[in-house]
N, C-alpha and C. Protein backbone atom coordinates (compact mmCIF):
# COMPACT_ATOMS: atom_id res chain seq x y z
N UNK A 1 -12.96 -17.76 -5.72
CA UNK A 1 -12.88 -17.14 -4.41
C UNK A 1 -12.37 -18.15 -3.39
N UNK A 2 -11.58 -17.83 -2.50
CA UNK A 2 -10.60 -18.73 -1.47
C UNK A 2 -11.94 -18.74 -0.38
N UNK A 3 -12.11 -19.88 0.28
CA UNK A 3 -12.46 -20.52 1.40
C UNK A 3 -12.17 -21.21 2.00
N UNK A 4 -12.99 -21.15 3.85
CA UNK A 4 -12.16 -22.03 4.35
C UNK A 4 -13.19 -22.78 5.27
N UNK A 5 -13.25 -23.96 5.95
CA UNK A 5 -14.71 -24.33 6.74
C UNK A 5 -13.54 -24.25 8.30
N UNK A 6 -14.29 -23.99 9.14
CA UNK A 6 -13.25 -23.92 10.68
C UNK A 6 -14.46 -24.34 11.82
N UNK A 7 -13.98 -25.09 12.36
CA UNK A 7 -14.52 -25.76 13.28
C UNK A 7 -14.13 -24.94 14.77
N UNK A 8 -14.98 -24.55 16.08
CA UNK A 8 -14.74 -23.90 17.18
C UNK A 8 -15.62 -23.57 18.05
N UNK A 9 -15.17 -23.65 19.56
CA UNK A 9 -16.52 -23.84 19.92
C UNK A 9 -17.93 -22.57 20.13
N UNK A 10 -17.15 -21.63 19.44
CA UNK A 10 -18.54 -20.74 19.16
C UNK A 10 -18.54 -20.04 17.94
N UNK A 11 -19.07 -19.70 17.17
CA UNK A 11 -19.24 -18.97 15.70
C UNK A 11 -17.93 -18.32 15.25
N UNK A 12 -18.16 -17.10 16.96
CA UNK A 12 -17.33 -16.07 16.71
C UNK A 12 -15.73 -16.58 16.62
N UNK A 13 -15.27 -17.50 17.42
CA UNK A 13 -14.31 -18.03 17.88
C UNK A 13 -13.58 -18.79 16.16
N UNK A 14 -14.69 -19.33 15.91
CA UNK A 14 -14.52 -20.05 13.87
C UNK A 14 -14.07 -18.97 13.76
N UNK A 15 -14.64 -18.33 13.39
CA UNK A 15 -14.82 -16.72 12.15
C UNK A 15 -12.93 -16.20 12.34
N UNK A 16 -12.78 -15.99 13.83
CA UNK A 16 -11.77 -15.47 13.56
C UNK A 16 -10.45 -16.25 13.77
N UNK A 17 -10.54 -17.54 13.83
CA UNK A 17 -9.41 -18.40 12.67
C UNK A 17 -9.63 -18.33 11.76
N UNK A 18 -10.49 -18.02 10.83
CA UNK A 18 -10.53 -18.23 9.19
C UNK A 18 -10.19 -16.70 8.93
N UNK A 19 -10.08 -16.06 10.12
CA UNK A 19 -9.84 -14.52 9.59
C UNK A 19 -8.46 -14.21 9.49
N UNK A 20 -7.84 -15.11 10.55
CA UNK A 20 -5.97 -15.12 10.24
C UNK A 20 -5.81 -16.11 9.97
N UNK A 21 -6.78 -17.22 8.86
CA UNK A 21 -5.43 -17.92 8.36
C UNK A 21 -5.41 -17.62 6.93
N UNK A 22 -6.94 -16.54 6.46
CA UNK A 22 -6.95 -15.86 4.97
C UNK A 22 -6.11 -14.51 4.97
N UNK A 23 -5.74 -14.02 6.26
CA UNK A 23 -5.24 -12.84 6.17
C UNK A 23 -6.13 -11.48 5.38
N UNK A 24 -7.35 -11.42 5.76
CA UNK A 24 -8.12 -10.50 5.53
C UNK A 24 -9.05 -10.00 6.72
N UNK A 25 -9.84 -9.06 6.25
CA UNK A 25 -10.28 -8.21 7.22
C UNK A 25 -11.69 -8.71 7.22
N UNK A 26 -12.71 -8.49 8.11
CA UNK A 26 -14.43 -9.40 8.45
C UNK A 26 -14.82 -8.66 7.37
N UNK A 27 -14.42 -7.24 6.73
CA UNK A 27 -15.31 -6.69 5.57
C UNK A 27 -15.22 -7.49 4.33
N UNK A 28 -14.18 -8.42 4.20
CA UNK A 28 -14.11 -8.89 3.17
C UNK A 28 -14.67 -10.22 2.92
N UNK A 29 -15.78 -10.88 3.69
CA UNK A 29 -15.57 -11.98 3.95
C UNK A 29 -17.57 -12.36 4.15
N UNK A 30 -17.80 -13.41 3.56
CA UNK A 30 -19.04 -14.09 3.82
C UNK A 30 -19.15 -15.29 4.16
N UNK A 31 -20.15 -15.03 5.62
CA UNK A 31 -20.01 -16.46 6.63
C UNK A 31 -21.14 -17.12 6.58
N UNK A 32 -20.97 -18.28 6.72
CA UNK A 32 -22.02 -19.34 6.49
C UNK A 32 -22.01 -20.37 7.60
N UNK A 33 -22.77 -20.24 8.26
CA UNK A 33 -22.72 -21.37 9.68
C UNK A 33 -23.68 -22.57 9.20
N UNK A 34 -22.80 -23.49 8.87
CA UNK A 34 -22.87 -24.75 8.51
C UNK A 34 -24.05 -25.39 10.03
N UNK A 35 -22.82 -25.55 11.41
CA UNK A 35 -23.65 -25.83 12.37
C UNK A 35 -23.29 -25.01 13.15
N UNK A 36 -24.76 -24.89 13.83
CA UNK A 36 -24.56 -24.03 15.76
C UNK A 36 -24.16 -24.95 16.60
N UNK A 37 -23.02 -24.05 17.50
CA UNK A 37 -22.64 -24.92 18.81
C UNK A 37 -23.35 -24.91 19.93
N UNK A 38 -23.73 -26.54 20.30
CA UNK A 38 -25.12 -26.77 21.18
C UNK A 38 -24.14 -27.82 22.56
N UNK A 39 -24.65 -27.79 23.55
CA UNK A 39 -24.34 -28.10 24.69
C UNK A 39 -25.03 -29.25 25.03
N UNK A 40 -24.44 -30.65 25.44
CA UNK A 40 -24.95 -31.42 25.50
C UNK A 40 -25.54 -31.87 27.36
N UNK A 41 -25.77 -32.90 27.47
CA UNK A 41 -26.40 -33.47 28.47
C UNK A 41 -25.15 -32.72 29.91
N UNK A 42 -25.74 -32.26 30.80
CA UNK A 42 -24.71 -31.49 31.35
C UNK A 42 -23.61 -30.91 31.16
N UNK A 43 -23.65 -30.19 30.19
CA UNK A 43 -22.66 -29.27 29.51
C UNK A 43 -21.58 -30.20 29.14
N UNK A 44 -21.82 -31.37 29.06
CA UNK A 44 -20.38 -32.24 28.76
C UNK A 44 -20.47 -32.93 27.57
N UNK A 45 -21.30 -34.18 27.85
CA UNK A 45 -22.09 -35.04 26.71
C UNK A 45 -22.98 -34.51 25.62
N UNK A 46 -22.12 -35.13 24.58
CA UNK A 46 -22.92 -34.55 22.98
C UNK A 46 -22.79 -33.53 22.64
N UNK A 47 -21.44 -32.61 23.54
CA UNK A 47 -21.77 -31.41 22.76
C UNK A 47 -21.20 -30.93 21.60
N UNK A 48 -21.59 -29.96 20.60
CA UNK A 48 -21.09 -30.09 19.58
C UNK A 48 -20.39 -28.46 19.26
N UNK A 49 -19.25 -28.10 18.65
CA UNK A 49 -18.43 -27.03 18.38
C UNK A 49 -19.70 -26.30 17.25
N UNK A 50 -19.37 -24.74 16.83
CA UNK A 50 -19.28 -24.53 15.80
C UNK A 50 -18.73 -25.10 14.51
N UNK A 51 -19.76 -24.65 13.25
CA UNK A 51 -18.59 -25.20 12.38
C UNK A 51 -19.04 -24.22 11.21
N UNK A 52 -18.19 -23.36 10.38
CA UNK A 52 -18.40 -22.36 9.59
C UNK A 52 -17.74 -22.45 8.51
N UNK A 53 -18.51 -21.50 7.62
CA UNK A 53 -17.65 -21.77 5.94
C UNK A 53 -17.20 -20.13 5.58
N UNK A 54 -16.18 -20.23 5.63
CA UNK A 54 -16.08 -18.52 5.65
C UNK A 54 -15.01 -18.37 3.89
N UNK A 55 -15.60 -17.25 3.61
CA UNK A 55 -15.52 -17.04 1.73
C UNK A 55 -15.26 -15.98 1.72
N UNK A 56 -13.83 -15.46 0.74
CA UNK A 56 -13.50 -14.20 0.62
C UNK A 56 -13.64 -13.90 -0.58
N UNK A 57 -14.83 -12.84 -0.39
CA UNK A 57 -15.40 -12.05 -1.51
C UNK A 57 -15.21 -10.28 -1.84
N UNK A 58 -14.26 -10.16 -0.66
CA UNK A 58 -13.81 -8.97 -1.58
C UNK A 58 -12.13 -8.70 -1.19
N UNK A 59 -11.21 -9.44 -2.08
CA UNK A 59 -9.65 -10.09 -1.54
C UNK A 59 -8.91 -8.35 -2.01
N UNK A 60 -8.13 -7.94 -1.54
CA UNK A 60 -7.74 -7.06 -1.81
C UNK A 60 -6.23 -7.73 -2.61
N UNK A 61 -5.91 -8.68 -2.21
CA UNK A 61 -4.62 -9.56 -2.89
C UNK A 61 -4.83 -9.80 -3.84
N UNK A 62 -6.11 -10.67 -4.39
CA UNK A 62 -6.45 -10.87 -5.52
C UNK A 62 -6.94 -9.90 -6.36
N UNK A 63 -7.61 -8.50 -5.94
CA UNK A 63 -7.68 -7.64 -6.91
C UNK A 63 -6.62 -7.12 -7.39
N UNK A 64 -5.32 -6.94 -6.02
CA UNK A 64 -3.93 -6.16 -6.70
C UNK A 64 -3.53 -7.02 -7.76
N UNK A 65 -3.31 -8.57 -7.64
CA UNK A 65 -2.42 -9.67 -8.47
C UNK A 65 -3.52 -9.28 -9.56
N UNK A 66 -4.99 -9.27 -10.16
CA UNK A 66 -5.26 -9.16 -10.57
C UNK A 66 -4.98 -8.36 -12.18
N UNK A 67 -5.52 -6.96 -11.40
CA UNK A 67 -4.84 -5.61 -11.89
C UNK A 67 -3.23 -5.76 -12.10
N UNK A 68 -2.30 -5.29 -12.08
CA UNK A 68 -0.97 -5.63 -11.67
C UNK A 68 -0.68 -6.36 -13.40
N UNK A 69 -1.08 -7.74 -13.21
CA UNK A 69 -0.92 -8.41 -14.18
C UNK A 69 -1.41 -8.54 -15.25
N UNK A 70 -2.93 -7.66 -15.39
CA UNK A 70 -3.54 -7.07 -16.74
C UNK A 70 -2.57 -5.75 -16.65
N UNK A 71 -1.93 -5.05 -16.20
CA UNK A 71 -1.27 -3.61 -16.96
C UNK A 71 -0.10 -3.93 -17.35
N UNK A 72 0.29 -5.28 -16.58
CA UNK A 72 2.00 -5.79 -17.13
C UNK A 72 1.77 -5.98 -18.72
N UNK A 73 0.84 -6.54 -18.58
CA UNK A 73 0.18 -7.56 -20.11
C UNK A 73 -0.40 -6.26 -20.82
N UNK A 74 -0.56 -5.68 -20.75
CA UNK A 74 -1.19 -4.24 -21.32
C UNK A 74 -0.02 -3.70 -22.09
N UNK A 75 1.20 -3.35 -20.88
CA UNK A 75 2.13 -2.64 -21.02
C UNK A 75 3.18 -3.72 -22.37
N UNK A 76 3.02 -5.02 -22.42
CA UNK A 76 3.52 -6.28 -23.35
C UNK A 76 4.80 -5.98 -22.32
N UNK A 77 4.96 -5.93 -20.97
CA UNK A 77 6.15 -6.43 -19.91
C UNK A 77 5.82 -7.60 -19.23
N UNK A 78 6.82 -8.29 -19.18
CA UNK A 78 7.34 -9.94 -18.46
C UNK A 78 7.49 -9.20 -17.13
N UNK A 79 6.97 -9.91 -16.08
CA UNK A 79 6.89 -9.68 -14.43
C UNK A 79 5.95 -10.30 -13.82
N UNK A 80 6.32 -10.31 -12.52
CA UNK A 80 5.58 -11.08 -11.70
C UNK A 80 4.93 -9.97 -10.20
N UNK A 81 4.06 -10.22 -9.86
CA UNK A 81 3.86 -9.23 -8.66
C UNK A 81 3.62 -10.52 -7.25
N UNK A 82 4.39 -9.59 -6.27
CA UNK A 82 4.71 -9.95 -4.94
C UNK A 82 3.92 -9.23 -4.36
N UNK A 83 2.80 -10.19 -3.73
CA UNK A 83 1.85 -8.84 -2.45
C UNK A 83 2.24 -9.46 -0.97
N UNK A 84 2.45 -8.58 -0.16
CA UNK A 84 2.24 -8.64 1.40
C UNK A 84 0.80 -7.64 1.94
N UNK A 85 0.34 -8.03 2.75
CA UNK A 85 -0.44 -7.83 3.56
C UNK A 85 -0.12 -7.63 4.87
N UNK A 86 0.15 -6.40 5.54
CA UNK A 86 0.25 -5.93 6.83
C UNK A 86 -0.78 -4.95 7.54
N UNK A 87 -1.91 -5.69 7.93
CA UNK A 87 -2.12 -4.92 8.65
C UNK A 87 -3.38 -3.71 7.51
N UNK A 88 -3.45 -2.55 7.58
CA UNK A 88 -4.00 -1.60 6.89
C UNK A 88 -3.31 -1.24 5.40
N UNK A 89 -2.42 -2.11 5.50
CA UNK A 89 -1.51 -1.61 4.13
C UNK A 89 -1.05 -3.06 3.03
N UNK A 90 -1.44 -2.71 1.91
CA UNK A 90 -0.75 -3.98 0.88
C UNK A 90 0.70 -3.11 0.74
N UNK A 91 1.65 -4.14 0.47
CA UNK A 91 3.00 -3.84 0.34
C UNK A 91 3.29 -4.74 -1.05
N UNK A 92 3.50 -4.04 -2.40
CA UNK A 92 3.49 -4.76 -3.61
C UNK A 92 4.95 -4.57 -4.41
N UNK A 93 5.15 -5.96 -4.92
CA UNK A 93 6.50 -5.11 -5.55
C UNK A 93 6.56 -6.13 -6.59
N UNK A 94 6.71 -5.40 -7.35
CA UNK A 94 7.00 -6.12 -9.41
C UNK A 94 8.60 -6.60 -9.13
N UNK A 95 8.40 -7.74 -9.50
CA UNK A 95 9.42 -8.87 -9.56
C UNK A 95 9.89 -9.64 -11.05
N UNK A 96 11.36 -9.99 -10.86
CA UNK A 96 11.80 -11.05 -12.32
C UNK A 96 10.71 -9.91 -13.55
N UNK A 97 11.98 -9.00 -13.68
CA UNK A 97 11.56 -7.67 -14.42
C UNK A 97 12.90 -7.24 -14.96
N UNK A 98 13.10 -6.97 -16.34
CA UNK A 98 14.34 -6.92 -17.01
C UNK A 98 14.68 -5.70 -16.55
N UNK A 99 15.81 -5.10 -16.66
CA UNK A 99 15.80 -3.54 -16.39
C UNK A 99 15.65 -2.47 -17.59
N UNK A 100 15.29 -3.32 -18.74
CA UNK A 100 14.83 -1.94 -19.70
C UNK A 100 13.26 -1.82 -19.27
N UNK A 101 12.38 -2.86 -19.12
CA UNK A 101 11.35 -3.17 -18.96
C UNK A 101 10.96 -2.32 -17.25
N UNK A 102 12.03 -2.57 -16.39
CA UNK A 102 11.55 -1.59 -15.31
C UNK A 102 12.02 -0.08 -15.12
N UNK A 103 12.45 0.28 -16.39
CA UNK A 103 12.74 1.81 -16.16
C UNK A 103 11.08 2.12 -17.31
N UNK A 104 10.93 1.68 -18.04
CA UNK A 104 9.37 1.62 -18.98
C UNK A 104 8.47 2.02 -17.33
N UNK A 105 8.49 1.01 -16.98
CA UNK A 105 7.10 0.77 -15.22
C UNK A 105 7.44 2.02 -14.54
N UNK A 106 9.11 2.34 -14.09
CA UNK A 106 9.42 3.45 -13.06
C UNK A 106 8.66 4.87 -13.87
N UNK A 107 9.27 4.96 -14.97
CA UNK A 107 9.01 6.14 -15.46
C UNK A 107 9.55 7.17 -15.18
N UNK A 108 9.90 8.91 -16.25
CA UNK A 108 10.41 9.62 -15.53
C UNK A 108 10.37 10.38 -14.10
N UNK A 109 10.97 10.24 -13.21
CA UNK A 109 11.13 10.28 -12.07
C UNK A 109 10.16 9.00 -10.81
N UNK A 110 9.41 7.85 -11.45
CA UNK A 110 9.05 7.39 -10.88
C UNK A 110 7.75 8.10 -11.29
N UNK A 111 7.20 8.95 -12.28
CA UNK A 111 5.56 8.96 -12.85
C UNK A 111 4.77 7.64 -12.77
N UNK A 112 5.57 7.36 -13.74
CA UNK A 112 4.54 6.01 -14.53
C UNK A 112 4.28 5.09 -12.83
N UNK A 113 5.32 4.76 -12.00
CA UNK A 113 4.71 3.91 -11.08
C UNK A 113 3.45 4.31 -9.85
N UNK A 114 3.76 5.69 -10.04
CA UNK A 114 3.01 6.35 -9.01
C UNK A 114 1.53 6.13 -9.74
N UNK A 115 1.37 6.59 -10.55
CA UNK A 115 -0.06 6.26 -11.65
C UNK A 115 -0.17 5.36 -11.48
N UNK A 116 0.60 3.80 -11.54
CA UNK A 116 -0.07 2.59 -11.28
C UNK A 116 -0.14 2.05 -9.90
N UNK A 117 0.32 2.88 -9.01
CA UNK A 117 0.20 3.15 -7.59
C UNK A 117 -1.11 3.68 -7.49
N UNK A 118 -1.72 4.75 -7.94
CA UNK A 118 -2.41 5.42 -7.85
C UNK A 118 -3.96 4.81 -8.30
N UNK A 119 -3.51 4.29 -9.38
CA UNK A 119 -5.14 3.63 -9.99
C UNK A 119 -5.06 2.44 -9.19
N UNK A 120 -4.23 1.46 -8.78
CA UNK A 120 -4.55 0.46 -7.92
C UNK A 120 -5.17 0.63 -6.99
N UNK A 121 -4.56 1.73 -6.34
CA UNK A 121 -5.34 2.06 -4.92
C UNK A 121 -7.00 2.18 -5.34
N UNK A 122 -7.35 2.83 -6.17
CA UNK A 122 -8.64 3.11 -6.17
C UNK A 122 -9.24 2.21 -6.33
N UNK A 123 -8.81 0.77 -7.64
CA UNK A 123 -9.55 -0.18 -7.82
C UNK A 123 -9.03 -1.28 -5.87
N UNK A 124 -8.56 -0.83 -5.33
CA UNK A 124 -8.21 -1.74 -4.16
C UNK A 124 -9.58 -1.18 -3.09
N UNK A 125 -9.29 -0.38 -3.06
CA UNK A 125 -10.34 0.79 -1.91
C UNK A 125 -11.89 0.51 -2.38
N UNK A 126 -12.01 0.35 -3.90
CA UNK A 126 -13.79 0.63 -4.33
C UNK A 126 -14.59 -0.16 -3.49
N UNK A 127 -15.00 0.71 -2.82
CA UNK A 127 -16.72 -0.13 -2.32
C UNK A 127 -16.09 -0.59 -0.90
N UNK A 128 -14.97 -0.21 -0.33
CA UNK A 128 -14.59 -0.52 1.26
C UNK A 128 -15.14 0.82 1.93
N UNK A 129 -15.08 -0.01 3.74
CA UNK A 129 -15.52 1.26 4.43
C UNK A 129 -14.13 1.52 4.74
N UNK A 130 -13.17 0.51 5.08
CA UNK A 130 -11.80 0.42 5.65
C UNK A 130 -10.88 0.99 4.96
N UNK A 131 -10.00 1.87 4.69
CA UNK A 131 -9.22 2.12 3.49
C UNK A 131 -7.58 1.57 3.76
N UNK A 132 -6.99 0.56 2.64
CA UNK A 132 -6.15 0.10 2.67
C UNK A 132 -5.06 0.85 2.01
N UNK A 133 -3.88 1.15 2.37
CA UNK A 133 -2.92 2.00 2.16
C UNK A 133 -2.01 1.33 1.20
N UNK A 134 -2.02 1.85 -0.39
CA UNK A 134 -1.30 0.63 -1.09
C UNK A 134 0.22 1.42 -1.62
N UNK A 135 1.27 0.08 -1.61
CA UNK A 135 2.69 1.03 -1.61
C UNK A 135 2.93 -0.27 -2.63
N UNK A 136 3.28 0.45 -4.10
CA UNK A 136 4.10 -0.38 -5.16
C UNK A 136 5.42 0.23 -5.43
N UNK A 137 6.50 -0.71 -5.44
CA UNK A 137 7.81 -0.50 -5.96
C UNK A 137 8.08 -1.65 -6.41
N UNK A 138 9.35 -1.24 -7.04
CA UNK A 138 10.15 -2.39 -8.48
C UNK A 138 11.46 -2.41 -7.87
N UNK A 139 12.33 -3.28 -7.43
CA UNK A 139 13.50 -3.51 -7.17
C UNK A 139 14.33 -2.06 -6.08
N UNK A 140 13.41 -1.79 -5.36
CA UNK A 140 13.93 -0.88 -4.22
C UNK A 140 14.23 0.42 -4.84
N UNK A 141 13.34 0.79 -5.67
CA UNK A 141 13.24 1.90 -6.56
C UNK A 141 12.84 3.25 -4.99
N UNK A 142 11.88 3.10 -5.00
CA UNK A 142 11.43 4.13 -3.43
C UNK A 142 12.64 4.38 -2.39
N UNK A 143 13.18 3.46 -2.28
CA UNK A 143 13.80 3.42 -1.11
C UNK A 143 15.55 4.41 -1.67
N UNK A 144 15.20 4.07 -3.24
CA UNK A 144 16.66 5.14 -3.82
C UNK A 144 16.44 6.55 -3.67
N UNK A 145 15.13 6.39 -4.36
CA UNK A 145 14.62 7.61 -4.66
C UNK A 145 14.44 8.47 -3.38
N UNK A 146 14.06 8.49 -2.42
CA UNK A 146 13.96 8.98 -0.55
C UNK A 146 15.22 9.52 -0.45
N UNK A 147 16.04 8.32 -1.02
CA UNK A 147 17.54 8.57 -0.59
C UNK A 147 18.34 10.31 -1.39
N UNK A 148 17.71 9.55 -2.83
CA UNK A 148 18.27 11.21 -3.26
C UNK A 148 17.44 11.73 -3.47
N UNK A 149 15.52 12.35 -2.83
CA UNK A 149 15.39 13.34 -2.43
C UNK A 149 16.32 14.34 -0.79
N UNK A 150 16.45 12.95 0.01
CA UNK A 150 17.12 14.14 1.03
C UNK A 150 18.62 14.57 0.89
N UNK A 151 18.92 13.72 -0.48
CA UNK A 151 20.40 14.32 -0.87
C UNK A 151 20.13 16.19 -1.16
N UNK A 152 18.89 15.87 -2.10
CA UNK A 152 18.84 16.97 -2.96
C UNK A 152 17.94 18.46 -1.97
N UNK A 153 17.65 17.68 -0.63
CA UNK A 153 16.66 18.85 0.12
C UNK A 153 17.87 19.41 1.18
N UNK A 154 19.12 18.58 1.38
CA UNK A 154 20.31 19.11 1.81
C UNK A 154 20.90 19.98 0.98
N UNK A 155 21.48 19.53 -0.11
CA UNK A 155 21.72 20.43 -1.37
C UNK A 155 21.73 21.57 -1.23
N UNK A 156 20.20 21.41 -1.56
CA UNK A 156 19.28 22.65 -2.00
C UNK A 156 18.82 24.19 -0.65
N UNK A 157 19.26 22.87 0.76
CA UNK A 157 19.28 23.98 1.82
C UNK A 157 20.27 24.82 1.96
N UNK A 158 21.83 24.46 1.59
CA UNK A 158 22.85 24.58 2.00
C UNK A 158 22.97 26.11 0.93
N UNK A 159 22.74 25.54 -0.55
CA UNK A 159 22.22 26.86 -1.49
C UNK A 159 21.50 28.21 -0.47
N UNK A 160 20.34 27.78 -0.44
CA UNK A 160 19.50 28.58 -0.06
C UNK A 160 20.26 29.54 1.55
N UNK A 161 20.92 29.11 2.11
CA UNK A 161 21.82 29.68 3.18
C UNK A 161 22.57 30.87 2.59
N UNK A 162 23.65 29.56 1.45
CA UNK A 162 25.04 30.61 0.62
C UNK A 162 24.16 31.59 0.10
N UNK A 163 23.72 31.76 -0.69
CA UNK A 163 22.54 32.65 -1.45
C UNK A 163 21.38 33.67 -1.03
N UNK A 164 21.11 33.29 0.44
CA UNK A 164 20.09 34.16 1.04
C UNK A 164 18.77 34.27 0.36
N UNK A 165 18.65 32.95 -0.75
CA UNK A 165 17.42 33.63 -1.44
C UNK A 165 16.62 31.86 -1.43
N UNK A 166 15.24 32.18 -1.64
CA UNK A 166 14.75 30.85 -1.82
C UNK A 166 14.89 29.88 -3.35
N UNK A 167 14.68 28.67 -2.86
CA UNK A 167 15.08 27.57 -3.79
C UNK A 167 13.90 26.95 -3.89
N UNK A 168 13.05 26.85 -5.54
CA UNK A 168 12.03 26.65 -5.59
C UNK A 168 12.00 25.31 -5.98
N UNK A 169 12.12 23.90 -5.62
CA UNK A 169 12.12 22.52 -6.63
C UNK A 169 11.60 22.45 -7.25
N UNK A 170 11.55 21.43 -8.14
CA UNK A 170 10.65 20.94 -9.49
C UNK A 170 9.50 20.24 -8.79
N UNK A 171 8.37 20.32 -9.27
CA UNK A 171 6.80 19.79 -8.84
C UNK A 171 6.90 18.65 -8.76
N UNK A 172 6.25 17.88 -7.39
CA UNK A 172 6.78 16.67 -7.23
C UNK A 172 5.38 16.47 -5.95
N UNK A 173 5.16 15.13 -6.02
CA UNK A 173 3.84 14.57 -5.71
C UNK A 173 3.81 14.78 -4.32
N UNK A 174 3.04 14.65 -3.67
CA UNK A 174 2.67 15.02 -2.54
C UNK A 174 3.24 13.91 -1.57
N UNK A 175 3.91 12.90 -2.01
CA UNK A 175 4.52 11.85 -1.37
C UNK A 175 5.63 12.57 -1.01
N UNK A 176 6.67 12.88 -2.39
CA UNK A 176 7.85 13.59 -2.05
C UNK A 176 7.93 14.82 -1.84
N UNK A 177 6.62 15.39 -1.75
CA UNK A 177 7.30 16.72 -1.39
C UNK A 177 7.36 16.22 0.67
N UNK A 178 6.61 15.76 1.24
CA UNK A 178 6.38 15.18 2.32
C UNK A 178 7.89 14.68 2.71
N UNK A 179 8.64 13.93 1.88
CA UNK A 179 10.38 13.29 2.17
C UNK A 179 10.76 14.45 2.21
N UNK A 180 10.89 16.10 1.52
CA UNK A 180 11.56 17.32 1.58
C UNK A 180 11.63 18.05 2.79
N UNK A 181 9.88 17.83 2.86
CA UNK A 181 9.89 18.67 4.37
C UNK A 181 10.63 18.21 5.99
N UNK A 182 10.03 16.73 5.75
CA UNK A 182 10.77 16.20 7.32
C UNK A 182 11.79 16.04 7.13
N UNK A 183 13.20 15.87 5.85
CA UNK A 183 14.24 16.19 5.60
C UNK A 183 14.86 17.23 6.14
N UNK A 184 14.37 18.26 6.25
CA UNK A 184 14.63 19.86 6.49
C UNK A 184 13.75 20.63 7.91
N UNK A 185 12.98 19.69 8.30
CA UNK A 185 12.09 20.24 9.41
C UNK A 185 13.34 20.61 10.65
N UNK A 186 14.18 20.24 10.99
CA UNK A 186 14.81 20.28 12.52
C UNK A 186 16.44 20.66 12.36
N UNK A 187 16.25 21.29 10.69
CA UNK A 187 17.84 22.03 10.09
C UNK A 187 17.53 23.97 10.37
N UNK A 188 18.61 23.86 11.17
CA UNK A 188 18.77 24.95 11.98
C UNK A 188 18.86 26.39 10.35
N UNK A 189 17.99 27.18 10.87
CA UNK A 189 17.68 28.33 10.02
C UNK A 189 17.57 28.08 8.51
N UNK A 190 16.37 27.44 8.56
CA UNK A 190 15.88 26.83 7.16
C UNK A 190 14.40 26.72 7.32
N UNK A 191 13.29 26.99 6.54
CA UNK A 191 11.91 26.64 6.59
C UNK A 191 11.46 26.59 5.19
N UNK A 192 10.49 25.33 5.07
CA UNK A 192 10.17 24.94 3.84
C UNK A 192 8.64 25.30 3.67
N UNK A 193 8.06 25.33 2.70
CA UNK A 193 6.72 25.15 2.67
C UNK A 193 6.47 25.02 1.08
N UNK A 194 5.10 24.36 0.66
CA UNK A 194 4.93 24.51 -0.72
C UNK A 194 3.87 25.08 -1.28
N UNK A 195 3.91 25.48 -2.51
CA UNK A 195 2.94 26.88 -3.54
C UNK A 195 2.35 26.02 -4.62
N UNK A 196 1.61 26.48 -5.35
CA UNK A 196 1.13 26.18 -6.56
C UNK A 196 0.32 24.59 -6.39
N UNK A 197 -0.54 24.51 -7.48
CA UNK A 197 -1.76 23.73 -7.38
C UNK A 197 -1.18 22.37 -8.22
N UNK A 198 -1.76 21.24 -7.56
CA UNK A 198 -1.01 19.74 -8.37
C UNK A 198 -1.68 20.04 -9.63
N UNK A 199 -1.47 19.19 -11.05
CA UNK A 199 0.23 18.65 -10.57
C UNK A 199 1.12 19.13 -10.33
N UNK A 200 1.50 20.68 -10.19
CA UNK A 200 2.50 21.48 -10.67
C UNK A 200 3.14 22.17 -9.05
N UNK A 201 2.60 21.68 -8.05
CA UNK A 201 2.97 21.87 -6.48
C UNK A 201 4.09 21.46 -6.49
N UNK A 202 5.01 22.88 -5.74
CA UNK A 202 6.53 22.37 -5.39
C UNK A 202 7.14 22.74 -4.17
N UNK A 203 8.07 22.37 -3.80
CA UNK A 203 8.04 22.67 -2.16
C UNK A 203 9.64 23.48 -2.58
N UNK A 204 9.27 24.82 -1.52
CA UNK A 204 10.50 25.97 -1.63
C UNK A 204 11.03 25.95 -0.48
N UNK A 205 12.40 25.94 -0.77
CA UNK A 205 13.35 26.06 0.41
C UNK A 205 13.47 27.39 0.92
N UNK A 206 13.30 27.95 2.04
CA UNK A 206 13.51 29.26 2.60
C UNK A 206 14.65 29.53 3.88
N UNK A 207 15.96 29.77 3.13
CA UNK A 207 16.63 30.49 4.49
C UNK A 207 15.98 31.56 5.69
N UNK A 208 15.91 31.00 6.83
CA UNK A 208 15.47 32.41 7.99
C UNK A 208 16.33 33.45 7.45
């Protein structure tokens, strides 16, 4: 477990340098006040700072790198995982990854990553009050994929116009059906909405 001792002149004042220079949140963290800051001979002489030992015991970095690198090793794939920390959200991305080895991780349509999107989050979240928002991709895989869902929610509107009839997509996670809708939200005589129960929820294109 990472620690750090921080010297300041009041507890609180320690605590939260050791809180940005671990980059974690006070839930994650056990403090130990080494010494209290005491005031000396007219508030001047002898006086002495805080001084604290602050210990991160529940790292959300180290559980992702953790995890991450038992399913690589699970999966018998070579990779490395990259975490950022912003804020309410880990930002993770599998790195120095062959490309037969990252279409194995993507999976068809991006399954397989969402599942290991999916179970991370839970082992990331267990036992927080705070919930951290976790986003894994492999070599800007998400950022394609966005790209040709709103290829395909244009597409599929432009159909639904010529045709007069609705366009039902293929079942798709509640992430992307979410890229379909604000794709299509502010396209003149078009309304979307989606039917049927996950996994099998799909979002239908409807000409006015």
């Amino acid at each position: 477990m990472r620690s750090v001792v921080k010297v300041a002149k009041t507890v609180r004042e320690a605590i939260e340098i050791a809180l940005e220079e671990l980059s974690v949140s006070e839930t994650d963290i056990q403090v130990e006040v080494l010494e209290e800051p005491s005031k000396g001979l007219f508030g001047i002489i002898g006086t002495k700072d805080a001084i604290v030992k602050v210990t991160v015991i529940n790292d959300p970095v180290e559980i992702t790198e953790n995890f991450l690198n038992r399913i690589l090793s699970a999966m018998n794939i070579k990779g490395n995982v990259l975490v950022r920390r912003e804020d309410s959200c880990l930002k993770v991305e599998i790195i120095n990854i062959n490309s037969s080895d990252m279409g194995i991780v993507i999976g068809k349509r991006g399954n397989t990553l969402d599942a290991i999107q999916y179970l991370l989050s839970l082992s990331v979240n267990k036992n927080r009050d705070d919930y951290i928002k976790v986003i894994v991709d492999i070599k800007g895989y998400r950022k394609k994929r966005e790209a040709t869902l709103i290829r395909l929610a244009n597409r599929m509107a432009e159909k639904s116009k010529y045709s007069k009839r609705p366009v039902k997509l293929e079942p798709m996670n509640p992430y992307e059906r979410r890229i379909i809708h604000s794709a299509l939200q502010n396209v003149n005589g078009i309304a979307t909405y989606s039917e049927g129960e996950e996994p099998y929820r799909r979002v239908v294109i409807q000409a006015k």
